[in-house]
Protein backbone atom coordinates (compact mmCIF):
# COMPACT_ATOMS: atom_id res chain seq x y z
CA UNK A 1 -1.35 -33.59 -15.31
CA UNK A 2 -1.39 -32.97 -11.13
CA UNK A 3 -2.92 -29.18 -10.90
CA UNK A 4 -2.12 -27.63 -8.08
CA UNK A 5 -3.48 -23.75 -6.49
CA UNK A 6 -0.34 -22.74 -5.34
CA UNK A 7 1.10 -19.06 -4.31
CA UNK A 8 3.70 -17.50 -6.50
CA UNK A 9 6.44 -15.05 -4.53
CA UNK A 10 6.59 -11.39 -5.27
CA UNK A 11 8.51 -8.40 -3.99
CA UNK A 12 11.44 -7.22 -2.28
CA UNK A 13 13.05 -9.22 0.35
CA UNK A 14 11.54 -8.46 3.37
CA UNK A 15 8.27 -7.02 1.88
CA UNK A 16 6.87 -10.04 0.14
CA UNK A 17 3.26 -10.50 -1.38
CA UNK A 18 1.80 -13.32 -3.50
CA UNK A 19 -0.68 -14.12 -6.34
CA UNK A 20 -2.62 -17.22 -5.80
CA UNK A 21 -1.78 -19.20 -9.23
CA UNK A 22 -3.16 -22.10 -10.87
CA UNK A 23 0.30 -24.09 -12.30
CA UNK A 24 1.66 -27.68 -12.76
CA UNK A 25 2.90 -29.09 -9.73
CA UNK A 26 5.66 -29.74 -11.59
CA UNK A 27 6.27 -26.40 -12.26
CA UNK A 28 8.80 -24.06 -10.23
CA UNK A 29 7.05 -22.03 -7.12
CA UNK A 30 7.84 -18.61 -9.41
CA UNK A 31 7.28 -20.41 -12.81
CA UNK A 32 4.88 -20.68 -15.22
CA UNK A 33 1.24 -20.18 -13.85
CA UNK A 34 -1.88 -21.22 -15.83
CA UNK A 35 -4.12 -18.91 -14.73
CA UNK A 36 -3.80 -16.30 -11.56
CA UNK A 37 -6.61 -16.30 -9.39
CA UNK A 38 -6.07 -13.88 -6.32
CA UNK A 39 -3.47 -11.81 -4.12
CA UNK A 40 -2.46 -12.24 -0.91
CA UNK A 41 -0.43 -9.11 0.43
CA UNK A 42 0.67 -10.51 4.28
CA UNK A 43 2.52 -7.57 5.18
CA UNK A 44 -0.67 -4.98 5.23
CA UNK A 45 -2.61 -4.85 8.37
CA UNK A 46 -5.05 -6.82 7.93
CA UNK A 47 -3.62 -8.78 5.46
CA UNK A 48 -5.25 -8.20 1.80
CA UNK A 49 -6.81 -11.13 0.33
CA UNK A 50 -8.37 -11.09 -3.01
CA UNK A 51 -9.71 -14.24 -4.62
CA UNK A 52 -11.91 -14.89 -7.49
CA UNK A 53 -14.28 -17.09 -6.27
CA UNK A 54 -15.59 -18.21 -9.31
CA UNK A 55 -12.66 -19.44 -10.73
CA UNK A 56 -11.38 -20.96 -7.58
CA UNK A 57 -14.77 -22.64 -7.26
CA UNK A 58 -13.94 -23.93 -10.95
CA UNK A 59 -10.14 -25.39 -9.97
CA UNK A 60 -11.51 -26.81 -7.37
CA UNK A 61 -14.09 -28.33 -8.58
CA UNK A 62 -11.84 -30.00 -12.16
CA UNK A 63 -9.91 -31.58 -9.55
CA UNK A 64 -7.19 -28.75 -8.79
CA UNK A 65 -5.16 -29.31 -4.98
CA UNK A 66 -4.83 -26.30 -3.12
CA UNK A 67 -1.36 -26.32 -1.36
CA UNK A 68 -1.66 -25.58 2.63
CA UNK A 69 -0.90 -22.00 2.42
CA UNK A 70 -3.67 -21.76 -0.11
CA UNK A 71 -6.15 -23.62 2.12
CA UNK A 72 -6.06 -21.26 4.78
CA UNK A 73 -6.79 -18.31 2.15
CA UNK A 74 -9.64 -20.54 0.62
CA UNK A 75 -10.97 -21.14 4.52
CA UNK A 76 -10.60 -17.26 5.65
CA UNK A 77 -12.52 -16.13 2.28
CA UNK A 78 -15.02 -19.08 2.53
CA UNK A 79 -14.15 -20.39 -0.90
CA UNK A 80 -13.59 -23.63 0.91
CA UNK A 81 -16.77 -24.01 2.83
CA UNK A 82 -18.40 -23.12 0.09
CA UNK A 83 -16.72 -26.16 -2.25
CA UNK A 84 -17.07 -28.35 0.81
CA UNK A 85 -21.13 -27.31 1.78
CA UNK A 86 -20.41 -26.40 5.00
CA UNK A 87 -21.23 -23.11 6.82
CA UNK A 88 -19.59 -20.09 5.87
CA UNK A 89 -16.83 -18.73 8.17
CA UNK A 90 -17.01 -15.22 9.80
CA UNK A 91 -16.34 -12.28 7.44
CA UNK A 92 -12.71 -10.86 6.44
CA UNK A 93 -11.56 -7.75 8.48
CA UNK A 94 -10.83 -5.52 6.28
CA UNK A 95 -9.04 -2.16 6.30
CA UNK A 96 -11.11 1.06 6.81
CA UNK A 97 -10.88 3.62 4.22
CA UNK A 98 -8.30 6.22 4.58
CA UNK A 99 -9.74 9.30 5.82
CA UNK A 100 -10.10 12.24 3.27
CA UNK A 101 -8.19 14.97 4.33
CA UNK A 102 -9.34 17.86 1.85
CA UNK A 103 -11.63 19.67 4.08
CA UNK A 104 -9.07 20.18 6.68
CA UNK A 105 -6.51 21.34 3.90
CA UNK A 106 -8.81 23.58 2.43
CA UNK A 107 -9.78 25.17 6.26
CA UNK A 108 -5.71 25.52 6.43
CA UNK A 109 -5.58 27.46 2.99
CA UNK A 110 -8.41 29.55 3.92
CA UNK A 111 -7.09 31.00 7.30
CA UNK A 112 -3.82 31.66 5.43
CA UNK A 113 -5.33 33.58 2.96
CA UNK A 114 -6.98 35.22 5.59
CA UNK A 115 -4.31 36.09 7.67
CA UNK A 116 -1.77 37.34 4.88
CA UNK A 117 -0.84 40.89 5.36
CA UNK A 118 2.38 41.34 8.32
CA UNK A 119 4.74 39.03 8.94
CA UNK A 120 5.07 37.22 12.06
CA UNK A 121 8.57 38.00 12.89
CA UNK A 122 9.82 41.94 12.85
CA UNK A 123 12.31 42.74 10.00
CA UNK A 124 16.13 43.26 11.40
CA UNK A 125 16.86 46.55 11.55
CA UNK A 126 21.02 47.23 10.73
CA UNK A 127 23.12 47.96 13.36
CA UNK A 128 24.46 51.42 13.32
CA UNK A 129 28.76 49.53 12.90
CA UNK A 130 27.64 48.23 10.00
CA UNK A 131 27.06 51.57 8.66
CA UNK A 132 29.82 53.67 9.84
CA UNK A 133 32.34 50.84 8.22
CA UNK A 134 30.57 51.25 5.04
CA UNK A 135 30.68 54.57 4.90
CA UNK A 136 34.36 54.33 6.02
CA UNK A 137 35.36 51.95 3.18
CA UNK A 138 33.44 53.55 0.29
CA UNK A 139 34.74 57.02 1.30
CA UNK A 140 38.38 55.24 1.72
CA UNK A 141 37.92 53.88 -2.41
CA UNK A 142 36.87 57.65 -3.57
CA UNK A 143 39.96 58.81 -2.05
């Protein structure tokens, strides 16, 4: 049986992202997988590429053909290099950590509790019409 490393499509249309499957080649490109071995999201900046390099090293090794797509992954991670014995490649970029925002929303909580008391904007005061026609209609319902 031909065993190929192939990428299997997932996702909406225009937001796609892949696992990195070990199938038949015979197999469909969305089929039946015989073991999943990474993701590859392309749409994220930089792209986010997981592989387990074990198991890759292990395909690879039992004869397993990594489709072009695939080879690119395997030569950006250095899976590749490392199957071939040739110098690793330069590391990934990867994506800095989002930024943790709780110290600034607790300063913002503080200085509202701080400043609670008046409001900002002055409360309408009626207008003196208003008054004399309700006084004119509830006197006009006595009557």
């Amino acid at each position: 049986m031909a065993v190929k490393i192939k990428l299997k499509r997932l996702g909406k249309i225009r937001s796609p992202h892949y696992r990195i499957v070990v199938a038949d080649s015979r197999t469909r490109r969305d089929g039946r997988a015989i073991e999943e071995i990474g993701l590859y999201h392309p749409v994220q900046n930089p792209s986010r590429i997981e592989v387990d390099s074990e198991r890759a090293q292990y395909w690879l090794s039992v004869g397993a053909q990594p489709t072009e797509p695939v080879l690119a992954i395997l030569k950006v991670t250095g899976d590749w290099q490392k199957f071939k014995g040739l110098p690793a490649p330069a590391p990934m970029l990867v994506a800095e950590p989002k930024k943790d925002h709780s110290g600034l929303f607790e300063a913002v909580v503080n200085a509202a509790d701080a400043s609670k008391g008046e409001a900002i904007t002055p409360k309408a005061k009626k207008s003196e019409k208003k008054d004399e026609a309700e006084a004119e209609s509830a006197e006009s319902t006595e009557a």
